[in-house]
PDB file of N, CA and C in Angstrom:
ATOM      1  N   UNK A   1       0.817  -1.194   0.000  1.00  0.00           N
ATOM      2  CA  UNK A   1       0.000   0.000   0.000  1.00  0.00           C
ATOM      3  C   UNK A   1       0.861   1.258   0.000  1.00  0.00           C
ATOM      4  N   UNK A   2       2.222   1.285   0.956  1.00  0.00           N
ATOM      5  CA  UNK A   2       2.806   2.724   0.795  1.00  0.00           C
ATOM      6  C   UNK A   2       3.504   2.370  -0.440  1.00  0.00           C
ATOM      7  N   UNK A   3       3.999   1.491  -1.184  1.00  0.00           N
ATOM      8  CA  UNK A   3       4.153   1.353  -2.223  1.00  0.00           C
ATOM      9  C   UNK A   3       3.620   2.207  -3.230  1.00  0.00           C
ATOM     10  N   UNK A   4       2.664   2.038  -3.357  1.00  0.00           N
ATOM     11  CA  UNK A   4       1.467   2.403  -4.289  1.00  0.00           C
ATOM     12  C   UNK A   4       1.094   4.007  -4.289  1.00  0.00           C
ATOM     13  N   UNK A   5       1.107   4.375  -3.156  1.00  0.00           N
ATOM     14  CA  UNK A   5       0.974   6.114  -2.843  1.00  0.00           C
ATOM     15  C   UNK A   5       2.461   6.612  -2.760  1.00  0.00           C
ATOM     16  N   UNK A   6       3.536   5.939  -2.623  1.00  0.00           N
ATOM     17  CA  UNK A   6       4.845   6.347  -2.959  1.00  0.00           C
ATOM     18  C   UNK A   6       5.227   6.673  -4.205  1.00  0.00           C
ATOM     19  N   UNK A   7       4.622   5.621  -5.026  1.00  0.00           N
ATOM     20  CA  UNK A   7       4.500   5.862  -6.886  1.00  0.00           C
ATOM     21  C   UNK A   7       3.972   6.635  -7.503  1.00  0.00           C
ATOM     22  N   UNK A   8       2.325   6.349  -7.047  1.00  0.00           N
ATOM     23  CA  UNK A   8       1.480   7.016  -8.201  1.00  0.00           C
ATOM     24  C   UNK A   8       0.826   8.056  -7.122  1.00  0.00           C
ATOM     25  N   UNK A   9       0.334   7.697  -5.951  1.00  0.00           N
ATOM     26  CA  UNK A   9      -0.560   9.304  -5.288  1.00  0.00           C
ATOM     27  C   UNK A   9       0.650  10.320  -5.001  1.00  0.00           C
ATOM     28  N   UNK A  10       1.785  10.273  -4.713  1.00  0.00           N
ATOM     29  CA  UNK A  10       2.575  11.519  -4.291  1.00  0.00           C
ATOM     30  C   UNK A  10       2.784  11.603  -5.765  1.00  0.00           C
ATOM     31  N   UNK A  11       3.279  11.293  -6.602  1.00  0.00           N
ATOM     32  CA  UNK A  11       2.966  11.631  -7.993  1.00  0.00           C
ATOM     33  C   UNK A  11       2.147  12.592  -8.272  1.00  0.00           C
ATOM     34  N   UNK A  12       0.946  12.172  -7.992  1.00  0.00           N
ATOM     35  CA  UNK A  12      -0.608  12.876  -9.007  1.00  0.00           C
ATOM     36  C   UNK A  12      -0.881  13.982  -7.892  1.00  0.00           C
ATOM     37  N   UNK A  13      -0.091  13.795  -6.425  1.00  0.00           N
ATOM     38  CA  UNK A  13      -0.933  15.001  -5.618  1.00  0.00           C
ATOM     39  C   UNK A  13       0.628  16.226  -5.697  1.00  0.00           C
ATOM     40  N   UNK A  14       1.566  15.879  -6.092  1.00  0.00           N
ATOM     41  CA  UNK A  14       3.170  16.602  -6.435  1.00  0.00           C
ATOM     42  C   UNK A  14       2.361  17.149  -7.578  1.00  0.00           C
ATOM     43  N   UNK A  15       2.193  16.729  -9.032  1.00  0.00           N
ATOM     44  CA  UNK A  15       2.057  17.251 -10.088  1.00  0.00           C
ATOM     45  C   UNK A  15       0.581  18.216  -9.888  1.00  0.00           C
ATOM     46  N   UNK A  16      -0.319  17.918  -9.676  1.00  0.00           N
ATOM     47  CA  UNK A  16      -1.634  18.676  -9.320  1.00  0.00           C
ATOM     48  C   UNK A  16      -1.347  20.208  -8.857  1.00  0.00           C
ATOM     49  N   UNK A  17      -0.630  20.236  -7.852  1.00  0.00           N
ATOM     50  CA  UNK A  17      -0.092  21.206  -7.160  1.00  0.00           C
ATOM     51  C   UNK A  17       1.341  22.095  -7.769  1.00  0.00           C
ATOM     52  N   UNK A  18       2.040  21.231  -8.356  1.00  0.00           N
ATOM     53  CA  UNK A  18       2.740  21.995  -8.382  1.00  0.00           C
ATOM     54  C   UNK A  18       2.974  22.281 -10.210  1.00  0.00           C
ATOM     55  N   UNK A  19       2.617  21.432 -10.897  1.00  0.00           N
ATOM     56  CA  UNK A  19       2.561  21.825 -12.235  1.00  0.00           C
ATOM     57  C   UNK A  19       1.145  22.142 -12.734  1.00  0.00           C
ATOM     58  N   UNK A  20       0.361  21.404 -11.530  1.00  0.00           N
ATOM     59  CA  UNK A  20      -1.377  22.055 -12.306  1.00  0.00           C
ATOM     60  C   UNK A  20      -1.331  23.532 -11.604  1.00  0.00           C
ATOM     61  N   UNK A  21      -1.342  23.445 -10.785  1.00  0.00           N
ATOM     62  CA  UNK A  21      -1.427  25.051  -9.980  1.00  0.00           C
ATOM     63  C   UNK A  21      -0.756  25.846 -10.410  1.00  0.00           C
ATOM     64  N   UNK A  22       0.501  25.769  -9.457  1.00  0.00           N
ATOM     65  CA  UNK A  22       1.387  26.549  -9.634  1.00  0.00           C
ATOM     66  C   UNK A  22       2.204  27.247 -10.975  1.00  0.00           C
ATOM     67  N   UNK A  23       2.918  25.839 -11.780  1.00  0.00           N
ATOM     68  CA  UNK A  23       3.269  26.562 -12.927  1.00  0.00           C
ATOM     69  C   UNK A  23       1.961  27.231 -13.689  1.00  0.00           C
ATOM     70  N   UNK A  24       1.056  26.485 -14.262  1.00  0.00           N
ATOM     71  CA  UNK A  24      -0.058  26.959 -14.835  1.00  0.00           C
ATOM     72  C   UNK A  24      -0.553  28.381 -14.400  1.00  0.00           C
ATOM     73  N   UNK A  25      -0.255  29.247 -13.268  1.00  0.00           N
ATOM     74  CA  UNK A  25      -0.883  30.177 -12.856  1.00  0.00           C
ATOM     75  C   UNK A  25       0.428  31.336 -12.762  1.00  0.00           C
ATOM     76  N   UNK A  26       2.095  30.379 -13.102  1.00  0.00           N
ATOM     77  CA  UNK A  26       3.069  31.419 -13.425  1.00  0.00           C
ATOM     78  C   UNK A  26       2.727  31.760 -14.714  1.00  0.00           C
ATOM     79  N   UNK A  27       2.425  30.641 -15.662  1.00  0.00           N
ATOM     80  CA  UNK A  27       2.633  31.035 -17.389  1.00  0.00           C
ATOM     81  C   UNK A  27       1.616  31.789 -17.756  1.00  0.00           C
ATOM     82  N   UNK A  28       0.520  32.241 -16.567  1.00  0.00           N
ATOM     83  CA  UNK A  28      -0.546  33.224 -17.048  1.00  0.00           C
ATOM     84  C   UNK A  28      -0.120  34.244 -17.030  1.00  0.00           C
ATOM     85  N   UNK A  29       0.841  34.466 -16.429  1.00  0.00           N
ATOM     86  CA  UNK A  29       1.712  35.921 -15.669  1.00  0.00           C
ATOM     87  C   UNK A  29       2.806  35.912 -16.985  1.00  0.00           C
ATOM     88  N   UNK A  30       3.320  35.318 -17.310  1.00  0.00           N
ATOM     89  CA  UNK A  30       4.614  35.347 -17.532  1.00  0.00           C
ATOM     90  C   UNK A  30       4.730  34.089 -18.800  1.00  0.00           C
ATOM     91  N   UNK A  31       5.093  34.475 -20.278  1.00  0.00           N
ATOM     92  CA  UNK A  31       5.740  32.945 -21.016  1.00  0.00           C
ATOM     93  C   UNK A  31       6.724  33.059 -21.596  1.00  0.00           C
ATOM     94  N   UNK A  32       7.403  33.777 -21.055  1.00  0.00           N
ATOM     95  CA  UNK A  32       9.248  34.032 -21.597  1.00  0.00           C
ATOM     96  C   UNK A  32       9.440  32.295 -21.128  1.00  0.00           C
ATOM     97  N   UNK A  33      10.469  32.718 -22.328  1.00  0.00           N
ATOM     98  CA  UNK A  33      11.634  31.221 -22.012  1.00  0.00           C
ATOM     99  C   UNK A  33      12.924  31.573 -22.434  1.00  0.00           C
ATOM    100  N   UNK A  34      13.615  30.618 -21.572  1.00  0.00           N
ATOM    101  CA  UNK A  34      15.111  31.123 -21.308  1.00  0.00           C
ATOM    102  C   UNK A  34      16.034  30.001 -22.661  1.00  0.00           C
ATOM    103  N   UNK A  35      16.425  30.659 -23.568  1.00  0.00           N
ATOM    104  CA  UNK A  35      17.088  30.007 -24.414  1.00  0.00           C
ATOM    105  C   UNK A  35      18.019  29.046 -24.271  1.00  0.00           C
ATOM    106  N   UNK A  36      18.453  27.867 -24.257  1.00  0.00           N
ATOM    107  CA  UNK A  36      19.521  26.898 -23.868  1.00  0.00           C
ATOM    108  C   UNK A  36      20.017  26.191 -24.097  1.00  0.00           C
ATOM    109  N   UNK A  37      21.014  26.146 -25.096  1.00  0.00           N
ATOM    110  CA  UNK A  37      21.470  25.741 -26.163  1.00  0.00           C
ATOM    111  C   UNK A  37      20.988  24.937 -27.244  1.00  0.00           C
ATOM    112  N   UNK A  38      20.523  25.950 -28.257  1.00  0.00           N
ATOM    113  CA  UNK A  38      19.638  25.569 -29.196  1.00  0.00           C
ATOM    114  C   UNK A  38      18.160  25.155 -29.117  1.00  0.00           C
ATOM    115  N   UNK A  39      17.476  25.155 -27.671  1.00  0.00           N
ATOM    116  CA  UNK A  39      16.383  24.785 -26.965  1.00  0.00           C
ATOM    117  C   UNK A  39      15.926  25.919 -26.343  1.00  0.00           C
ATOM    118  N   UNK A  40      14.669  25.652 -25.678  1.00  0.00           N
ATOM    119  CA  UNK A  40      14.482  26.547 -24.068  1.00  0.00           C
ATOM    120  C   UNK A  40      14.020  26.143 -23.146  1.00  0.00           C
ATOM    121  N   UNK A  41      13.342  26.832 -22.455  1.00  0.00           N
ATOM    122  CA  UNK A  41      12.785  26.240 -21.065  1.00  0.00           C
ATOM    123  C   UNK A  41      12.014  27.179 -20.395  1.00  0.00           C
ATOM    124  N   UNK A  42      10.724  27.223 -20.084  1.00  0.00           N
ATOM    125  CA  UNK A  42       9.898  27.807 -19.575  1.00  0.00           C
ATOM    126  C   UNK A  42      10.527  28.744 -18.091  1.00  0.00           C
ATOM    127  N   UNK A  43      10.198  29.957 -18.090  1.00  0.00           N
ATOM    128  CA  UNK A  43      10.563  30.691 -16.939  1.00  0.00           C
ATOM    129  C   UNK A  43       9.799  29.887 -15.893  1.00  0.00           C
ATOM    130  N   UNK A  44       8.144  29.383 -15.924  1.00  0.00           N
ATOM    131  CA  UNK A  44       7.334  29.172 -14.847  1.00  0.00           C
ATOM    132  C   UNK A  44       7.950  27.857 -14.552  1.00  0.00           C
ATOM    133  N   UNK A  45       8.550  26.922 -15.231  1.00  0.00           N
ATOM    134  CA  UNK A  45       8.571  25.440 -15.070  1.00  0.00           C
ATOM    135  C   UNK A  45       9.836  25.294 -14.272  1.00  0.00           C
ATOM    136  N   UNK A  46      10.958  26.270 -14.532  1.00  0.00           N
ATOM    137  CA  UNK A  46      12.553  26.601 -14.239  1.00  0.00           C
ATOM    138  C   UNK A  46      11.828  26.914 -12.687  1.00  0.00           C
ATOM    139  N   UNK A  47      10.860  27.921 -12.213  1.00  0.00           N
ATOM    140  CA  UNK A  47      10.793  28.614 -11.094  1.00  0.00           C
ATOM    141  C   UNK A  47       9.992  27.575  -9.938  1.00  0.00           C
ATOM    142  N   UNK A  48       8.921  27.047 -10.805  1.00  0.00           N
ATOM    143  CA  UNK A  48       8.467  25.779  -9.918  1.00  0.00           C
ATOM    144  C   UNK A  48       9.275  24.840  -9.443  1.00  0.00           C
ATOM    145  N   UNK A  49      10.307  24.306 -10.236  1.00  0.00           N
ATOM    146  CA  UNK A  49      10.908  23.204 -10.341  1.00  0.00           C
ATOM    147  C   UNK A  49      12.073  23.734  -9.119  1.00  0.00           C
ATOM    148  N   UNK A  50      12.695  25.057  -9.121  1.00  0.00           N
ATOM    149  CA  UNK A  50      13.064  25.206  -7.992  1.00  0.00           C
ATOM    150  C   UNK A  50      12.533  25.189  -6.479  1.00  0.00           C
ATOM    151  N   UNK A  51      11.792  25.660  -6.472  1.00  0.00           N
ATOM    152  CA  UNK A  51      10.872  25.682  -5.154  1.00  0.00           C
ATOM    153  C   UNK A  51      10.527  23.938  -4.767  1.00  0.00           C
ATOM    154  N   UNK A  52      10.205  23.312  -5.898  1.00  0.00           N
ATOM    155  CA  UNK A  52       9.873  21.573  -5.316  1.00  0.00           C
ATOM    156  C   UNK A  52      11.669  21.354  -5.376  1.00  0.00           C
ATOM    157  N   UNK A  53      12.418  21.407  -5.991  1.00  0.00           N
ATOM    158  CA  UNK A  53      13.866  20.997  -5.541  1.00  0.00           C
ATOM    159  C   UNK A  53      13.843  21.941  -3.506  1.00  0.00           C
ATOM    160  N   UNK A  54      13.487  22.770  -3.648  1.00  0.00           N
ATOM    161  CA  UNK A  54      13.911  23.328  -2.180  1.00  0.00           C
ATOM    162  C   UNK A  54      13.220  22.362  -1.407  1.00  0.00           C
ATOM    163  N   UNK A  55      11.605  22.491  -1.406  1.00  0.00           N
ATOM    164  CA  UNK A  55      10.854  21.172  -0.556  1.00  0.00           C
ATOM    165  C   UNK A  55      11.362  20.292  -0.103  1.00  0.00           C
ATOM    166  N   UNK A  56      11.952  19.319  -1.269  1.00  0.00           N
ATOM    167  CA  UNK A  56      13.045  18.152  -0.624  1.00  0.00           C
ATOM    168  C   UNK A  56      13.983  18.244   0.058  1.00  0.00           C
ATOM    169  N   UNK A  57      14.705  19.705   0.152  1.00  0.00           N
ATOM    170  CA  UNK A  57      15.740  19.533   1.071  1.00  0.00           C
ATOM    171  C   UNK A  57      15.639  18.825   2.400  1.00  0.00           C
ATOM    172  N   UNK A  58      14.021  18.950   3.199  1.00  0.00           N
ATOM    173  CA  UNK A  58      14.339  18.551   4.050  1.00  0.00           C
ATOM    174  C   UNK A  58      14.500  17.046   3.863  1.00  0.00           C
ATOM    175  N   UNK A  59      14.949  16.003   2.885  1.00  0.00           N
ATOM    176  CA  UNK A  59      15.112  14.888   3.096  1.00  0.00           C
ATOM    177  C   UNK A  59      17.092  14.344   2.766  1.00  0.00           C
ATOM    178  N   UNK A  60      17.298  15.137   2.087  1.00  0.00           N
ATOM    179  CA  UNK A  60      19.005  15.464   2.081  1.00  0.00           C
ATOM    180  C   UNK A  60      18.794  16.237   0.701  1.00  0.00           C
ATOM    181  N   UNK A  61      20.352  16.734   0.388  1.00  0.00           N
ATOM    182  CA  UNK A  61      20.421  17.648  -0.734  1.00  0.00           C
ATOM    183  C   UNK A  61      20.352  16.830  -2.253  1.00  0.00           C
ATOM    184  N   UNK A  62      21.083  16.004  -1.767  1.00  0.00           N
ATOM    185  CA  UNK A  62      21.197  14.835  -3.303  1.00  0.00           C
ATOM    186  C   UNK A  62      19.250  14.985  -3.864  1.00  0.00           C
ATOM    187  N   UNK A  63      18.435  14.544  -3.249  1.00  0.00           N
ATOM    188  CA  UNK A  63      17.193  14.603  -3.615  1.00  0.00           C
ATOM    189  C   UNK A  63      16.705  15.741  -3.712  1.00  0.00           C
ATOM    190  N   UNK A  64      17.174  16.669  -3.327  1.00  0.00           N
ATOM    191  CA  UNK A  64      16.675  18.129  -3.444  1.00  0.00           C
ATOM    192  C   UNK A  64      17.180  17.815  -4.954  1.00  0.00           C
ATOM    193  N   UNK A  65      18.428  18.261  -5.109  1.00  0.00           N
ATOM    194  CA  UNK A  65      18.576  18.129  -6.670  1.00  0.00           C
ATOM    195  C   UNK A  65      18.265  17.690  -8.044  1.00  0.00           C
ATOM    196  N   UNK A  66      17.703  16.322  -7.193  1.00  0.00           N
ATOM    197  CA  UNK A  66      17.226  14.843  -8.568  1.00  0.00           C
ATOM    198  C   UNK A  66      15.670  15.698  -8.577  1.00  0.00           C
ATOM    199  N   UNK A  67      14.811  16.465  -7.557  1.00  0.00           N
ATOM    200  CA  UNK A  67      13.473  17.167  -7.422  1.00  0.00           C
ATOM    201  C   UNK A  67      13.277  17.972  -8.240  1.00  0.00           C
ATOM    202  N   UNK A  68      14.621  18.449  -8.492  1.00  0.00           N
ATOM    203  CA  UNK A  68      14.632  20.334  -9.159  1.00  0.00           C
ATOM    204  C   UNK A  68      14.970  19.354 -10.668  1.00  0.00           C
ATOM    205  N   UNK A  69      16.000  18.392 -11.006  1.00  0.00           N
ATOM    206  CA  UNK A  69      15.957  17.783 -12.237  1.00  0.00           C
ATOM    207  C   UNK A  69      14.465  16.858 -12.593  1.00  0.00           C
ATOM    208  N   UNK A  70      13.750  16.566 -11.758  1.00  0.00           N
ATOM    209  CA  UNK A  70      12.643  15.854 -12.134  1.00  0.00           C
ATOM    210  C   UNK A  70      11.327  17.104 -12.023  1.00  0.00           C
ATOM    211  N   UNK A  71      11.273  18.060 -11.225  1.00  0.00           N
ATOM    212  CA  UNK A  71      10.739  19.645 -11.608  1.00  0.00           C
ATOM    213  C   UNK A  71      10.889  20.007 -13.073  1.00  0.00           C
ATOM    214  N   UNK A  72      12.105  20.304 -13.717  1.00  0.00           N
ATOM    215  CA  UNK A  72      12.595  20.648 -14.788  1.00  0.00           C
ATOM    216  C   UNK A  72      11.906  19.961 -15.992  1.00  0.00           C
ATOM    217  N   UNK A  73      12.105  18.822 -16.061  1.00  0.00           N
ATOM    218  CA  UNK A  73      11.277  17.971 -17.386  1.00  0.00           C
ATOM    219  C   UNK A  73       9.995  17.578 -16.806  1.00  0.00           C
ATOM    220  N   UNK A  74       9.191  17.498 -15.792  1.00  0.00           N
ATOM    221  CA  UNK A  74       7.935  17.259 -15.582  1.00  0.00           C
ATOM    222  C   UNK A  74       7.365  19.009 -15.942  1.00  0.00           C
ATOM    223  N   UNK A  75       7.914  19.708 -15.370  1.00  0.00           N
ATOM    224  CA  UNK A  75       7.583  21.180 -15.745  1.00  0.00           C
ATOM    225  C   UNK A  75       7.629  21.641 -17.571  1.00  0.00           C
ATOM    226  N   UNK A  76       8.671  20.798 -18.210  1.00  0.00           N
ATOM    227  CA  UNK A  76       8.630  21.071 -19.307  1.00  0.00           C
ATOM    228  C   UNK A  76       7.535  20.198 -20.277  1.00  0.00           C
ATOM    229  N   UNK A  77       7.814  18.570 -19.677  1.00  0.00           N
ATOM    230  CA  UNK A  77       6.411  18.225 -20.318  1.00  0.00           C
ATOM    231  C   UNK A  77       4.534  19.052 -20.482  1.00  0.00           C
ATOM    232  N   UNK A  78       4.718  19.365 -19.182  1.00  0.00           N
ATOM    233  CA  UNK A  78       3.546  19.752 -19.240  1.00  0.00           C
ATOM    234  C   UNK A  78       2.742  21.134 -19.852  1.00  0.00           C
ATOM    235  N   UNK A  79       4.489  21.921 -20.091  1.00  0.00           N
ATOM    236  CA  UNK A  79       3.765  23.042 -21.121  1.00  0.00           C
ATOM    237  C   UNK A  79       3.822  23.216 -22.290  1.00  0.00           C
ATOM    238  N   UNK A  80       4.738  21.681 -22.558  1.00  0.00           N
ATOM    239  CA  UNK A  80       4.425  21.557 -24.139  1.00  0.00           C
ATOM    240  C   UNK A  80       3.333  20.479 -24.526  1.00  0.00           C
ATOM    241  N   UNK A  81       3.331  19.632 -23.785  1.00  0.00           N
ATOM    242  CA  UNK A  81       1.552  19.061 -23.685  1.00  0.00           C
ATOM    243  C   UNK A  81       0.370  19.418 -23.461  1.00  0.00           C
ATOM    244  N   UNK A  82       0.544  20.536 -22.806  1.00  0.00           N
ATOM    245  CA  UNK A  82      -0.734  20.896 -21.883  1.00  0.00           C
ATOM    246  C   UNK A  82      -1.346  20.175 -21.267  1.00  0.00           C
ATOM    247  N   UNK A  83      -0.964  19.147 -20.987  1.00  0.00           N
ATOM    248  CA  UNK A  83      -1.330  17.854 -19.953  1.00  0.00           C
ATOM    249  C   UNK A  83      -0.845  17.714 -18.891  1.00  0.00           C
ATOM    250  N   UNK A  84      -1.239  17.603 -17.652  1.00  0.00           N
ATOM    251  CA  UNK A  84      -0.500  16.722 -16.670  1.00  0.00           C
ATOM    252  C   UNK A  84      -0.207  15.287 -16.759  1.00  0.00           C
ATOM    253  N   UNK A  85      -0.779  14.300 -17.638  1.00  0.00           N
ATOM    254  CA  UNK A  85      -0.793  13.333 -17.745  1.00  0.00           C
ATOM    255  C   UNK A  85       0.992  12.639 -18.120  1.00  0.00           C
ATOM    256  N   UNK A  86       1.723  13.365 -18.796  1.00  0.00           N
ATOM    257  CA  UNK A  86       2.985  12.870 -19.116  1.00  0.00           C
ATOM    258  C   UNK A  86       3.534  13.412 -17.910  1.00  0.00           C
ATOM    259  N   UNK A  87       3.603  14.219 -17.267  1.00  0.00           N
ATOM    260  CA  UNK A  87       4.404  14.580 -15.923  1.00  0.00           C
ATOM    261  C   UNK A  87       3.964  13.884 -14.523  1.00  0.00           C
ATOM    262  N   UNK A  88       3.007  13.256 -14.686  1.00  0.00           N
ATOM    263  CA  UNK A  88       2.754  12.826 -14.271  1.00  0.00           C
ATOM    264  C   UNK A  88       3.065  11.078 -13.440  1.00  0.00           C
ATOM    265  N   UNK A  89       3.350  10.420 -14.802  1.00  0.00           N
ATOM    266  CA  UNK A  89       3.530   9.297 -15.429  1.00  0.00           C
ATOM    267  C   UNK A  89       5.038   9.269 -15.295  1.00  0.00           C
ATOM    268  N   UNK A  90       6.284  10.555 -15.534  1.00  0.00           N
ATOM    269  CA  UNK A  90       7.495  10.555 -15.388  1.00  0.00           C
ATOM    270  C   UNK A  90       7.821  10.250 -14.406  1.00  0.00           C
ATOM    271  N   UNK A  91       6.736  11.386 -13.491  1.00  0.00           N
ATOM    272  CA  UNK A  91       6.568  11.494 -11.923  1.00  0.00           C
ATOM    273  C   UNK A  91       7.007  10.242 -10.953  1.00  0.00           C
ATOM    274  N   UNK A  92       5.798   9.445 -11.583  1.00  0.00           N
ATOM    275  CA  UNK A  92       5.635   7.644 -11.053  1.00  0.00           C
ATOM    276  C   UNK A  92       7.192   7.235 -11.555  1.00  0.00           C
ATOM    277  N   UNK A  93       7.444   7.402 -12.340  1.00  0.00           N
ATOM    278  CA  UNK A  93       8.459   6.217 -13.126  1.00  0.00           C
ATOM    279  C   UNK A  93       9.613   6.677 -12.045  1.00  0.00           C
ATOM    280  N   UNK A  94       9.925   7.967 -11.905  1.00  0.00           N
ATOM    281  CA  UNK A  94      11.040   8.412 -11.030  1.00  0.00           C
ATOM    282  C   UNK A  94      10.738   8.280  -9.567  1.00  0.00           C
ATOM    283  N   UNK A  95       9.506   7.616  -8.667  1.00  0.00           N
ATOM    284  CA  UNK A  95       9.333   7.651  -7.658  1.00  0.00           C
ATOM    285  C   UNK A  95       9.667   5.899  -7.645  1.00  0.00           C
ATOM    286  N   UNK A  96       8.732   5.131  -8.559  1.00  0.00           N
ATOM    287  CA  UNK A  96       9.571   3.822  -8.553  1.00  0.00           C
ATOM    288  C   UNK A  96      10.578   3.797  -8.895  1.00  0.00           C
ATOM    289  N   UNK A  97      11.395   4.148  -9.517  1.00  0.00           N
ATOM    290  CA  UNK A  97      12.998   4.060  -9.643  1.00  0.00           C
ATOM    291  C   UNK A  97      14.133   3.975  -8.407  1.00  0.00           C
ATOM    292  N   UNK A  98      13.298   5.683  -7.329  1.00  0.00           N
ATOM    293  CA  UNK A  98      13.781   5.486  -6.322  1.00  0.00           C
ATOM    294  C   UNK A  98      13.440   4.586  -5.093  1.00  0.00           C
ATOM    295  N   UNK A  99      12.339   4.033  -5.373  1.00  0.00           N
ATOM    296  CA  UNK A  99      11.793   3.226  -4.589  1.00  0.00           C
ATOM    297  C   UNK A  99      12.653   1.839  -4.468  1.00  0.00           C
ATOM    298  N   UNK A 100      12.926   1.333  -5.836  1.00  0.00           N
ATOM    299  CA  UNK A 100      13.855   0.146  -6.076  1.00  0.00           C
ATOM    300  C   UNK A 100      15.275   0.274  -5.529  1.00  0.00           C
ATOM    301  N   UNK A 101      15.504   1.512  -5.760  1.00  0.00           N
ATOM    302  CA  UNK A 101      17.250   1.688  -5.327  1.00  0.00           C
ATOM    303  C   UNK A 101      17.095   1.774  -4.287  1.00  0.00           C
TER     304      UNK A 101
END
């Protein structure tokens, strides 16, 4: 059972909040993107993705970091999808990943 809400509910209640809410209610404000080599990256998804990298600190820094790198492409999926559904789904894959290790 904590299995299962380790995967997929901190998943869907992480992404809800922080890429349904939050970014979604920066990119109303704001849809600059920061150019990066030959690519970009959303100002709102870069700014969310920091704040959930900070969250984790309280569990050590290493995961703060892998938060703000799994922030970063869950933040980017979702504003080039307009879905939560792929950030979602990354979400899971990177919560079982760490779950196994």
């Amino acid at each position: 059972m904590q299995v299962g809400y380790f995967v997929l509910g901190a998943a869907i209640q992480e992404e809800i909040i922080f890429r349904g809410l939050l970014q979604t209610d920066l990119a109303r404000r704001f849809a600059e993107r920061l150019p990066l080599l030959g690519h970009s990256l959303s100002w709102p998804a870069i700014i969310v993705a920091f704040v959930f990298g900070l969250l984790h600190l309280v569990v050590n820094p290493i995961t703060a970091v892998a938060a703000f790198v799994l922030g970063l492409l869950a933040g980017e999926l979702r504003d080039r999808s307009g879905s939560l559904v792929p950030a979602i789904v990354v979400h899971s894959l990177f919560n079982l990943f760490a779950f196994i290790l």
